[in-house]
PDB file of N, CA and C in Angstrom:
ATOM      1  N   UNK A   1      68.271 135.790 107.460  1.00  0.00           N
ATOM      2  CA  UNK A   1      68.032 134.899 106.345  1.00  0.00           C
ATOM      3  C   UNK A   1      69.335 134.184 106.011  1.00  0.00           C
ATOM      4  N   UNK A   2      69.244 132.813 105.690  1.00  0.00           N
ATOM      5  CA  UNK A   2      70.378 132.015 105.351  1.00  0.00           C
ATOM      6  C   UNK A   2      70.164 131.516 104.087  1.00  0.00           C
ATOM      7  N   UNK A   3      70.998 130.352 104.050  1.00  0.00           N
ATOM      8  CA  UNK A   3      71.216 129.760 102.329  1.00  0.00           C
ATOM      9  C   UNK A   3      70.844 128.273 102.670  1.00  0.00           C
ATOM     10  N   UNK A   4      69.619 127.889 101.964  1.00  0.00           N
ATOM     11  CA  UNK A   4      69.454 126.079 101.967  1.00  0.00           C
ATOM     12  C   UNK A   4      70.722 125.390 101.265  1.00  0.00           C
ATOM     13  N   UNK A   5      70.964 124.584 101.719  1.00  0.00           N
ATOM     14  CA  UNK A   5      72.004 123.655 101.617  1.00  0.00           C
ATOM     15  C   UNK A   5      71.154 122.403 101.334  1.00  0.00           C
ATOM     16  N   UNK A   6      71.394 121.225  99.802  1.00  0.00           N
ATOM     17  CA  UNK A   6      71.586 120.595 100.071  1.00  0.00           C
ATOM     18  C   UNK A   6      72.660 119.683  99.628  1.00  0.00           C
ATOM     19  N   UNK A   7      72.582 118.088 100.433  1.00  0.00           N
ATOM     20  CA  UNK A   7      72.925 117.150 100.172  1.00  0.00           C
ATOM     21  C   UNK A   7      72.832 116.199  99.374  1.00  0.00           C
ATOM     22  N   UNK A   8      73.308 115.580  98.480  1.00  0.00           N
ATOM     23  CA  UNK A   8      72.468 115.313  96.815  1.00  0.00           C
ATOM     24  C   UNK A   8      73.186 113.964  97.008  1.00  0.00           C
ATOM     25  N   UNK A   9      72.887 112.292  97.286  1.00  0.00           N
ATOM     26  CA  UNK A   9      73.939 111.409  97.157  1.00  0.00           C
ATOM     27  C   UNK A   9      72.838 110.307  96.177  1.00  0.00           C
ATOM     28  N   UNK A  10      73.897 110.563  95.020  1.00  0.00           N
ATOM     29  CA  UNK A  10      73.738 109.902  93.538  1.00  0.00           C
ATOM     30  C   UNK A  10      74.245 108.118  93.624  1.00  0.00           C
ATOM     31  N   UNK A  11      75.182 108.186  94.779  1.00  0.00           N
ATOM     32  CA  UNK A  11      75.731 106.505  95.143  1.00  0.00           C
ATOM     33  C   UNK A  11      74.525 105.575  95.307  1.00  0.00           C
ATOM     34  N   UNK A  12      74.847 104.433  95.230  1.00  0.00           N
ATOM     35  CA  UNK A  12      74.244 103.506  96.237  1.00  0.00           C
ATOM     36  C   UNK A  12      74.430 103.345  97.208  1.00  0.00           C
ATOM     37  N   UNK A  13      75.443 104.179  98.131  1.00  0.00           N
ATOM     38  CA  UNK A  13      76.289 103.577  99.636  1.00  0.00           C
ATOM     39  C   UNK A  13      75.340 104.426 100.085  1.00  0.00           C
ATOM     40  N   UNK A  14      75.646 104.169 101.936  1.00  0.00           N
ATOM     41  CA  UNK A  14      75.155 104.963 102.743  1.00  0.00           C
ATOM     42  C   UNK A  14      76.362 106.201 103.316  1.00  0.00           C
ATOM     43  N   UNK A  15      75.770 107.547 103.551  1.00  0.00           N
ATOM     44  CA  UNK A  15      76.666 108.242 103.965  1.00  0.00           C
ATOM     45  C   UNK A  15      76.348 109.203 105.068  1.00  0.00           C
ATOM     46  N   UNK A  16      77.098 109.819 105.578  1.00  0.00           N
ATOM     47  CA  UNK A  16      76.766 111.072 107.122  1.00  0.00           C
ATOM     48  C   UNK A  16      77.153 112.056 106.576  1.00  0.00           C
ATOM     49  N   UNK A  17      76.705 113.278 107.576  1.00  0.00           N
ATOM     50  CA  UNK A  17      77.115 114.439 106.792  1.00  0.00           C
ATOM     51  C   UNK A  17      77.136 115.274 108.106  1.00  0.00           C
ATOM     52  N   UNK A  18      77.925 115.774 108.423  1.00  0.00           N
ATOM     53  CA  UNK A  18      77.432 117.207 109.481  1.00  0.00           C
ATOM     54  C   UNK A  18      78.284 118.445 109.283  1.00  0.00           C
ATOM     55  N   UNK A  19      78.017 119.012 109.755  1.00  0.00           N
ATOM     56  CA  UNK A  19      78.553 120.502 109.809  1.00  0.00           C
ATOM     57  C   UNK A  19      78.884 121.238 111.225  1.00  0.00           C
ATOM     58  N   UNK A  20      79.580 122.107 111.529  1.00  0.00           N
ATOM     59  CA  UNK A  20      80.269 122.977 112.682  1.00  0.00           C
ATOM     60  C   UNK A  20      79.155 122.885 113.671  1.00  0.00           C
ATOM     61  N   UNK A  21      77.793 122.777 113.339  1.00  0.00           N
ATOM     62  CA  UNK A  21      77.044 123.395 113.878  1.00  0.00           C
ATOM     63  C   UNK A  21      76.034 122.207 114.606  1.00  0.00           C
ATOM     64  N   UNK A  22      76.169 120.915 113.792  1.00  0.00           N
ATOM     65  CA  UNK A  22      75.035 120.091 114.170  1.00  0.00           C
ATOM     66  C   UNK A  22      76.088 118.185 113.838  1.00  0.00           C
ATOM     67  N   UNK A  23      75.592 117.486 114.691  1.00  0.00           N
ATOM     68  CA  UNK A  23      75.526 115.783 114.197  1.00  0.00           C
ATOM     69  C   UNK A  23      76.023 115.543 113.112  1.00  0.00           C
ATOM     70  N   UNK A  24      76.173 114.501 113.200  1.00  0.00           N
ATOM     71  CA  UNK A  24      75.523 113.474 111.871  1.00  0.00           C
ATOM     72  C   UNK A  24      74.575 113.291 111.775  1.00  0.00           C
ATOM     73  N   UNK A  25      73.982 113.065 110.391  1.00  0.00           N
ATOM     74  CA  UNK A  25      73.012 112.853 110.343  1.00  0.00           C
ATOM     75  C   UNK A  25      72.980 111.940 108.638  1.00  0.00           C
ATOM     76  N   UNK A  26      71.987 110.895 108.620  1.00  0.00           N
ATOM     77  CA  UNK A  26      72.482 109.834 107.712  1.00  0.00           C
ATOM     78  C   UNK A  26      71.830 110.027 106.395  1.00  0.00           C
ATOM     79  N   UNK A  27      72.723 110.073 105.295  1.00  0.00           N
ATOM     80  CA  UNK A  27      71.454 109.935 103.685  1.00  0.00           C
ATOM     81  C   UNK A  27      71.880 108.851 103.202  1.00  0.00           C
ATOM     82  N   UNK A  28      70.652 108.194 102.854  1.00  0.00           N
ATOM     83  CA  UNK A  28      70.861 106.993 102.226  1.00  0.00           C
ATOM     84  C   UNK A  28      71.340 107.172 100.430  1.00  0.00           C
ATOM     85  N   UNK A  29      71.150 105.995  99.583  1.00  0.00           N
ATOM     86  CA  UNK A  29      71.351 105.901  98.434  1.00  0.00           C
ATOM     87  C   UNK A  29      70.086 106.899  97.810  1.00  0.00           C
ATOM     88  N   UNK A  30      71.086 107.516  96.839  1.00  0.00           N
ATOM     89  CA  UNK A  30      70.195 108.080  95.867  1.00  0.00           C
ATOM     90  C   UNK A  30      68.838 108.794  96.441  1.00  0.00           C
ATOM     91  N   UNK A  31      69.242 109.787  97.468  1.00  0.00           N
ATOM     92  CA  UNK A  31      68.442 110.645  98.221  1.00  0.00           C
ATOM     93  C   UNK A  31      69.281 112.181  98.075  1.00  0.00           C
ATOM     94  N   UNK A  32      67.766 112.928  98.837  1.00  0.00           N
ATOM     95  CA  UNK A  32      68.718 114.249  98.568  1.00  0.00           C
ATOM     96  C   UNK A  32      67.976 114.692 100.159  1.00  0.00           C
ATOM     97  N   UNK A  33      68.855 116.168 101.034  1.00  0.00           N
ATOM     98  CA  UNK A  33      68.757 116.132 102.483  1.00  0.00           C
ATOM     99  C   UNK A  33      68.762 117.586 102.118  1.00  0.00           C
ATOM    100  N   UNK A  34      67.768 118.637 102.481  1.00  0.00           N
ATOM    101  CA  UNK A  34      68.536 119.970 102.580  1.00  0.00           C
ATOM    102  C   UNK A  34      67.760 120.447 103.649  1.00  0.00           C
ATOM    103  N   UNK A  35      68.234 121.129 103.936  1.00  0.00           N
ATOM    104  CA  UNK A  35      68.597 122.205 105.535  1.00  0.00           C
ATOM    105  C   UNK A  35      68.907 123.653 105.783  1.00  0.00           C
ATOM    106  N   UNK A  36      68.652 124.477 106.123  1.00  0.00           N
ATOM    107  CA  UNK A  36      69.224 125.708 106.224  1.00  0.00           C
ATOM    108  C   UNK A  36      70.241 126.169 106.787  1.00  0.00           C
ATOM    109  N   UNK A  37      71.263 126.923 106.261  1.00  0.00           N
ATOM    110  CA  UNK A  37      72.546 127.584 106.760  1.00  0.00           C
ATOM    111  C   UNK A  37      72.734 128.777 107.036  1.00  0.00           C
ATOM    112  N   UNK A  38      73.357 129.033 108.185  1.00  0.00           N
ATOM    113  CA  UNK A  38      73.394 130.503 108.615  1.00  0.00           C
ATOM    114  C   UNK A  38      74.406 130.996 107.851  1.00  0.00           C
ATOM    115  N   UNK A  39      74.122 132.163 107.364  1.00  0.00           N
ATOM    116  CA  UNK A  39      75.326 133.078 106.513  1.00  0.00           C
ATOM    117  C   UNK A  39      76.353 133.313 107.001  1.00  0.00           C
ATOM    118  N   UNK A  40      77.462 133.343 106.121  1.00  0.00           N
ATOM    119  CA  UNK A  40      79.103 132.837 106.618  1.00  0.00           C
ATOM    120  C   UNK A  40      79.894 132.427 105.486  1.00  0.00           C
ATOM    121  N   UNK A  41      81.210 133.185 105.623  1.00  0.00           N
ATOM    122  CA  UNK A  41      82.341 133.130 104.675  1.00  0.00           C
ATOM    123  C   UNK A  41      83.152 132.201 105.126  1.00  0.00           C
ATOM    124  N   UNK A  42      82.925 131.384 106.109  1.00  0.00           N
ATOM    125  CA  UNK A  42      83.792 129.738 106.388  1.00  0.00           C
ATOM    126  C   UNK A  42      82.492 128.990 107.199  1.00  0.00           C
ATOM    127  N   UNK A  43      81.579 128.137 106.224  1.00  0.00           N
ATOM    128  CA  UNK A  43      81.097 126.823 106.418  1.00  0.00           C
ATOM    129  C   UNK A  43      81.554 125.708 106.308  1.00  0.00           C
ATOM    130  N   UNK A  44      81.405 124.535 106.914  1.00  0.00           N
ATOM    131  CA  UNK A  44      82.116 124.026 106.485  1.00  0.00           C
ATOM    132  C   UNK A  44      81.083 122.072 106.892  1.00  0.00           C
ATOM    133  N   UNK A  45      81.708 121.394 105.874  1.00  0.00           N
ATOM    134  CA  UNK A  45      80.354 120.217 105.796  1.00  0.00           C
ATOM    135  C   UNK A  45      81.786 118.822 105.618  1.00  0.00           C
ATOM    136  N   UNK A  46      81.250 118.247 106.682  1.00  0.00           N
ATOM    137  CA  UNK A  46      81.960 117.077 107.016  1.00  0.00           C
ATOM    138  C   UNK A  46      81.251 115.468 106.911  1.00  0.00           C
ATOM    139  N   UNK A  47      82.020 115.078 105.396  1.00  0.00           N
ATOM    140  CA  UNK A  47      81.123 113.761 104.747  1.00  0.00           C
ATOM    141  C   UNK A  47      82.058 112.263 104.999  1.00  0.00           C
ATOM    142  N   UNK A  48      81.355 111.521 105.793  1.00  0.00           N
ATOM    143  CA  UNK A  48      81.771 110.285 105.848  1.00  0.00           C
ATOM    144  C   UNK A  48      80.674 108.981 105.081  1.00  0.00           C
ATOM    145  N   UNK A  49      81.820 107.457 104.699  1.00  0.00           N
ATOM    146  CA  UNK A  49      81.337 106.880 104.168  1.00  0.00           C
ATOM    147  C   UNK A  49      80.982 105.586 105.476  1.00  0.00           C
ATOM    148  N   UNK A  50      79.782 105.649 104.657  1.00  0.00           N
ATOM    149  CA  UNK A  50      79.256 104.200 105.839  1.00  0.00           C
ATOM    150  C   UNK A  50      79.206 104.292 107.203  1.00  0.00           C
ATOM    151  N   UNK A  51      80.153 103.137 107.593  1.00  0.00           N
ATOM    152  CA  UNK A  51      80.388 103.235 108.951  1.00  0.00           C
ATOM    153  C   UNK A  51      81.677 103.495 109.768  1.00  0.00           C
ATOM    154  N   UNK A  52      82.498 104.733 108.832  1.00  0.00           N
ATOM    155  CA  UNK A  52      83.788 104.694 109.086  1.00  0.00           C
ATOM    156  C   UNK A  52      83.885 105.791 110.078  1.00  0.00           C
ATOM    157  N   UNK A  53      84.497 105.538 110.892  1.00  0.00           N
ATOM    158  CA  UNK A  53      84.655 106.714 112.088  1.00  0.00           C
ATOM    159  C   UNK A  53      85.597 107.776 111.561  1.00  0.00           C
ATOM    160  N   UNK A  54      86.073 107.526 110.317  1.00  0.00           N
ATOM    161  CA  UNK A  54      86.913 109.205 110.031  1.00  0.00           C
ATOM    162  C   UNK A  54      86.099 109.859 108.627  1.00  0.00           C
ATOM    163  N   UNK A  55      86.553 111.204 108.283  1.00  0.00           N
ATOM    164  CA  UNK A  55      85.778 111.644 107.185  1.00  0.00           C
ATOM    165  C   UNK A  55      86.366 111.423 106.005  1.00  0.00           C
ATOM    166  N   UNK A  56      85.449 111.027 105.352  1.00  0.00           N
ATOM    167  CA  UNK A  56      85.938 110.899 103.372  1.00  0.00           C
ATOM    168  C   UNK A  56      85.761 112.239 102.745  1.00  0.00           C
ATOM    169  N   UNK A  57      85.315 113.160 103.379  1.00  0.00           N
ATOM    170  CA  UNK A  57      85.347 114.526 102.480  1.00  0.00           C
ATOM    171  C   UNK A  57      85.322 115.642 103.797  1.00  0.00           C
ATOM    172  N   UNK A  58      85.772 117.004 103.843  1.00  0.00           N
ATOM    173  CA  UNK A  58      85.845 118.234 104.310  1.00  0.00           C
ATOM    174  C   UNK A  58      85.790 119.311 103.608  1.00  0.00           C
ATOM    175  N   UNK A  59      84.976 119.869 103.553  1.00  0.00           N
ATOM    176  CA  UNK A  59      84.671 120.844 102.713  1.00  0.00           C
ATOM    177  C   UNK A  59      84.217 122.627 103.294  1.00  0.00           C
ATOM    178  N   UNK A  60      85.168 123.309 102.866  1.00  0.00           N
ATOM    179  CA  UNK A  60      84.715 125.027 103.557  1.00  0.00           C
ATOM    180  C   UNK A  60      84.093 125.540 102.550  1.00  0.00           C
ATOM    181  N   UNK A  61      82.960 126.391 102.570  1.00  0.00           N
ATOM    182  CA  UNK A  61      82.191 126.589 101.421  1.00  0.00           C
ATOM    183  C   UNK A  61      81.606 128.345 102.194  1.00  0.00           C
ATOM    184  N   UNK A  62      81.250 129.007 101.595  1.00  0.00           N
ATOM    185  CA  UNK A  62      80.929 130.271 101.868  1.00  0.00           C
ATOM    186  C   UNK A  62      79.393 130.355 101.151  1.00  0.00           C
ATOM    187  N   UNK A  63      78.540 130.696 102.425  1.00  0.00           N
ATOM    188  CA  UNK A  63      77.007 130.663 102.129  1.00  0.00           C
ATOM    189  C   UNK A  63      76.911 132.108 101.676  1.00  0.00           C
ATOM    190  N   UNK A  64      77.313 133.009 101.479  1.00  0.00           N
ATOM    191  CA  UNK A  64      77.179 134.565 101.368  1.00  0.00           C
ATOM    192  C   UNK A  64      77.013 134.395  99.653  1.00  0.00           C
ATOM    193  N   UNK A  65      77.586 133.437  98.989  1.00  0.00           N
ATOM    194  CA  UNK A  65      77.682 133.162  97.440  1.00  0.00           C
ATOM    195  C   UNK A  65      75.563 132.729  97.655  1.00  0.00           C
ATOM    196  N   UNK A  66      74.765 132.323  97.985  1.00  0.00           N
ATOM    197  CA  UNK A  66      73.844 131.624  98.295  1.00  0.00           C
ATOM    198  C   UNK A  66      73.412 130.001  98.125  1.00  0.00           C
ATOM    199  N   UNK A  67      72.052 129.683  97.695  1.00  0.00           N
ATOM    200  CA  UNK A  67      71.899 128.515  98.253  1.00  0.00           C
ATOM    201  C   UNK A  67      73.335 127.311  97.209  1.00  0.00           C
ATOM    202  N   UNK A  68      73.354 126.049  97.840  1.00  0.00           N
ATOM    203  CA  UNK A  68      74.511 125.460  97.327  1.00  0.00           C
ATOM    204  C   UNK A  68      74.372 123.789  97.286  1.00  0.00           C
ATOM    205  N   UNK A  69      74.778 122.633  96.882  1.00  0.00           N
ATOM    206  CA  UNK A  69      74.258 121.536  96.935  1.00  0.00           C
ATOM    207  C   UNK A  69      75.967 121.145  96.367  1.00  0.00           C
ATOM    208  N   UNK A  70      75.575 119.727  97.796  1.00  0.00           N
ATOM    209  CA  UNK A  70      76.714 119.359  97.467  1.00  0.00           C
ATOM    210  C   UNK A  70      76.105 117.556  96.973  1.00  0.00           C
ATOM    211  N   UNK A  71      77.107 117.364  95.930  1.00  0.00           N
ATOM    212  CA  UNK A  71      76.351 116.312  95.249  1.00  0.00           C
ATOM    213  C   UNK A  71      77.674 114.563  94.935  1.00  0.00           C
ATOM    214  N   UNK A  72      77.470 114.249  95.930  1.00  0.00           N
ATOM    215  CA  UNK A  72      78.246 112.789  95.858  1.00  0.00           C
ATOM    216  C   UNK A  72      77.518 112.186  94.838  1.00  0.00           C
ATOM    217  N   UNK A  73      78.865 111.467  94.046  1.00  0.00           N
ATOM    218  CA  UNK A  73      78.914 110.263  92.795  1.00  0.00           C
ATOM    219  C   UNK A  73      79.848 109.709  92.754  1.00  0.00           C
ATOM    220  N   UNK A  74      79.652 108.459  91.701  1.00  0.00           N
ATOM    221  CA  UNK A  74      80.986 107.661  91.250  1.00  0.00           C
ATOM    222  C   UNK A  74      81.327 108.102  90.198  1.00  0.00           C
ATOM    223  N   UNK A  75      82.731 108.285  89.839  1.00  0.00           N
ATOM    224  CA  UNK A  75      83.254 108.477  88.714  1.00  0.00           C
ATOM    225  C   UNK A  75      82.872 107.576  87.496  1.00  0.00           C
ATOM    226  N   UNK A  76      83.271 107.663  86.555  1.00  0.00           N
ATOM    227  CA  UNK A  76      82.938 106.802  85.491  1.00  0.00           C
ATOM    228  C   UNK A  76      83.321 105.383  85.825  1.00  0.00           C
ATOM    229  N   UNK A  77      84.482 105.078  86.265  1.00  0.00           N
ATOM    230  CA  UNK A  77      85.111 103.911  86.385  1.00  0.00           C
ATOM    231  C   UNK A  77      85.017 103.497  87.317  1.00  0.00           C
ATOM    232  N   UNK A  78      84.028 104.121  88.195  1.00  0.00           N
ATOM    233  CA  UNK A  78      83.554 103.794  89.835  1.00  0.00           C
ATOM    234  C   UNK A  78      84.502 103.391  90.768  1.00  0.00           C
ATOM    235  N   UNK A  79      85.807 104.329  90.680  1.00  0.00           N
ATOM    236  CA  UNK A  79      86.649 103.939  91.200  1.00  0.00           C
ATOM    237  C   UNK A  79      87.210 104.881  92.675  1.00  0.00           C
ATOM    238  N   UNK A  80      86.873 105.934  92.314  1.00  0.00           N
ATOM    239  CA  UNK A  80      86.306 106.911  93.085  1.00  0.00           C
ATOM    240  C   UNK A  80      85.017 107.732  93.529  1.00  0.00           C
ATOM    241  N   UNK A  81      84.786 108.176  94.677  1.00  0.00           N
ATOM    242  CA  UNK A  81      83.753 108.948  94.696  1.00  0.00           C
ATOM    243  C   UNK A  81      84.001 110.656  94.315  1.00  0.00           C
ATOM    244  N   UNK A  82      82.981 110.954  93.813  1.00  0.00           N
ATOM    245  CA  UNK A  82      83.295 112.792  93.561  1.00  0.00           C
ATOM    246  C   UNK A  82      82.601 113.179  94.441  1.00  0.00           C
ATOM    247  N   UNK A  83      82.445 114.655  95.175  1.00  0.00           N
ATOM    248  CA  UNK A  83      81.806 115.422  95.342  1.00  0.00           C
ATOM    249  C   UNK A  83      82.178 116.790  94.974  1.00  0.00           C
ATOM    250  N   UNK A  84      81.099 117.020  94.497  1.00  0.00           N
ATOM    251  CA  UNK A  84      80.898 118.400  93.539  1.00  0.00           C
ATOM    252  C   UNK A  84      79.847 119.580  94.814  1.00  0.00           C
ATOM    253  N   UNK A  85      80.519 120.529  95.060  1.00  0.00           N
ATOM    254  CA  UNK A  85      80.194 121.822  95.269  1.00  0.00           C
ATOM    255  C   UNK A  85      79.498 123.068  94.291  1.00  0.00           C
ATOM    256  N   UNK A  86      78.075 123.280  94.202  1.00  0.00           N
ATOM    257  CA  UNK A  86      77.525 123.854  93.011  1.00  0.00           C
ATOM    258  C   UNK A  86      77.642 125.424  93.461  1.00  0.00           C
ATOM    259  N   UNK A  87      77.889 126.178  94.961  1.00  0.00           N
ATOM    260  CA  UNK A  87      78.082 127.465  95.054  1.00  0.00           C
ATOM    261  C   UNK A  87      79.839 127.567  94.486  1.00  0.00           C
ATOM    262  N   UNK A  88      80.563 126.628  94.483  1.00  0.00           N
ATOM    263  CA  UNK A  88      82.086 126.885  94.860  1.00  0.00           C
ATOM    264  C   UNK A  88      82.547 126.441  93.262  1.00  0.00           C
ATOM    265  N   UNK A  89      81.817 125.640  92.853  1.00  0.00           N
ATOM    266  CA  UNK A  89      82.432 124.951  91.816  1.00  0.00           C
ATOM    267  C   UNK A  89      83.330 124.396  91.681  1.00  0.00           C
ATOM    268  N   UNK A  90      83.277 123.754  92.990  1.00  0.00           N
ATOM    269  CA  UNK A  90      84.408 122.643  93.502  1.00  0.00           C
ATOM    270  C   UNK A  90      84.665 121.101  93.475  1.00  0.00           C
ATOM    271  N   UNK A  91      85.885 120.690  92.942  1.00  0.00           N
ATOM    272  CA  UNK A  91      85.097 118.907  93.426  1.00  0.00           C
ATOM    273  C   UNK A  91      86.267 118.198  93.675  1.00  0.00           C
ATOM    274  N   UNK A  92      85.773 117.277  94.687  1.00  0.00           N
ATOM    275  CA  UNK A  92      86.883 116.788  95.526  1.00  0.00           C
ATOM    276  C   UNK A  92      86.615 115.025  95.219  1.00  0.00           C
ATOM    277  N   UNK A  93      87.711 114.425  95.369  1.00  0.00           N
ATOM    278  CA  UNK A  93      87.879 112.870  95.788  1.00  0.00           C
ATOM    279  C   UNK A  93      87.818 112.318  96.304  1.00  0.00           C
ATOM    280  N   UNK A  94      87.450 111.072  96.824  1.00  0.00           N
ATOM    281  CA  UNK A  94      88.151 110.237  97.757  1.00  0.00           C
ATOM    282  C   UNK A  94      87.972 108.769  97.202  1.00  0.00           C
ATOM    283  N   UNK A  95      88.281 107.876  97.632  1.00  0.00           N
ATOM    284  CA  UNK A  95      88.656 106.482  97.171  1.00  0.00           C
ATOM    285  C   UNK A  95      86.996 105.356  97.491  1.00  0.00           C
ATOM    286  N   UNK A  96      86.483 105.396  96.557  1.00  0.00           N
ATOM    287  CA  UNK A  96      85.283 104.563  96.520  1.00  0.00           C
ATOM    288  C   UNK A  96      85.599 103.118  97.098  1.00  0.00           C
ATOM    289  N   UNK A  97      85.088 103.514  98.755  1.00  0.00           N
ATOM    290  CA  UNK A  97      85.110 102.439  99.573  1.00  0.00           C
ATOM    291  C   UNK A  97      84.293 101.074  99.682  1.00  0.00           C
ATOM    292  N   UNK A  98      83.386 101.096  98.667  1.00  0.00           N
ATOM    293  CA  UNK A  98      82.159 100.536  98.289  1.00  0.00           C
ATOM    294  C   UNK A  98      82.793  99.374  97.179  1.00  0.00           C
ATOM    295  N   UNK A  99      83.742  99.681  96.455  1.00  0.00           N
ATOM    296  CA  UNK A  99      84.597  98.788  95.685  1.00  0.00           C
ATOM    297  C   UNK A  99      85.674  97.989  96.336  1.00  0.00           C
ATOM    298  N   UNK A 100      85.907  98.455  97.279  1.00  0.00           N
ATOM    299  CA  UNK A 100      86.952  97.760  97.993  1.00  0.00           C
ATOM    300  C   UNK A 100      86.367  96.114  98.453  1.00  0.00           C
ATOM    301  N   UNK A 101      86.568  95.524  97.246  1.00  0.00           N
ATOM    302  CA  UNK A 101      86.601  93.958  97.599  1.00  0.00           C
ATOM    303  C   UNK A 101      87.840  92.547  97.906  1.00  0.00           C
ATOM    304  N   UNK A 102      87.462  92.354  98.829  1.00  0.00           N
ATOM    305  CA  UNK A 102      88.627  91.262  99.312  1.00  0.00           C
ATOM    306  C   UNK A 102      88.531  90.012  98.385  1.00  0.00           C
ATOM    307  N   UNK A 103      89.319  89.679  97.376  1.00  0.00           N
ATOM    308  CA  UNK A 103      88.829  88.410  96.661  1.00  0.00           C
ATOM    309  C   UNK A 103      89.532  87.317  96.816  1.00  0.00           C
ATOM    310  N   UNK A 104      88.114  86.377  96.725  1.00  0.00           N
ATOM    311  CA  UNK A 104      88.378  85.065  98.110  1.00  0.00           C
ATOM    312  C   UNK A 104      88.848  84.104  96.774  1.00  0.00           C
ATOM    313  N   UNK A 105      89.798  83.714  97.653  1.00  0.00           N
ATOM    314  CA  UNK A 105      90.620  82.123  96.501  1.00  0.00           C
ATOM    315  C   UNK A 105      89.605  80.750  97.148  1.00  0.00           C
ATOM    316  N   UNK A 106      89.004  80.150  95.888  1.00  0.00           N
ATOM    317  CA  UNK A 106      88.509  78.822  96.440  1.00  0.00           C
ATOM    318  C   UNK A 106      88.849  77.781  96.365  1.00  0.00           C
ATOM    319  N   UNK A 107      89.164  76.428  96.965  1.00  0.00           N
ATOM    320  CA  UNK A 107      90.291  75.360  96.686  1.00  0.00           C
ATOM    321  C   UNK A 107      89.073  74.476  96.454  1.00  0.00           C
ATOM    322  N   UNK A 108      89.477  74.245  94.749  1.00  0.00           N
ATOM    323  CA  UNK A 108      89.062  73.061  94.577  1.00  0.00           C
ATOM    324  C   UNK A 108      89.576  71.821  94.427  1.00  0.00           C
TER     325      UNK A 108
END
């Protein structure tokens, strides 16, 4: 017997998610993904944004605590993304790539 895991993404972006064990695999906006985890004191869940070939989050989490949901958002000031760990009570950062706008000068 293992621990369901899920994936909780509160954004509007698109994001991947995999783990030691399996792919990527894609959640869209404001969806939730869960799955089962084999029991283990180093899991570990690897979250990227969009279409970026490196990860925006790494996370080791211990399924022996049981089931756990990890839950991407924007901060208040949407300036970052959170993700919150509900077995670990953990929460991590990274830089809300979704804001990153290039602003165009127009010549009039």
């Amino acid at each position: 017997m293992g621990a369901k895991v899920s994936v909780v993404n509160q954004t509007p972006y698109n994001w991947y998610f995999a783990t030691q064990d399996r792919g990527y695999t894609h959640i869209g906006p404001h969806c939730t993904i869960s799955y089962d985890e084999s029991l283990a004191v180093h899991r570990y869940i690897y979250i990227r944004y969009e279409n970026h070939t490196w990860n925006s989050f790494s996370y080791e989490y211990n399924t022996h605590k049981g089931n756990t949901s990890f839950i991407l958002k924007e901060t208040h000031d949407r300036s970052q993304i959170q993700l919150y760990c509900t077995s670990e009570d953990g929460t991590h950062y990274c830089t809300n790539h979704g804001m990153d706008i290039t602003p165009i000068t127009l010549n009039t």
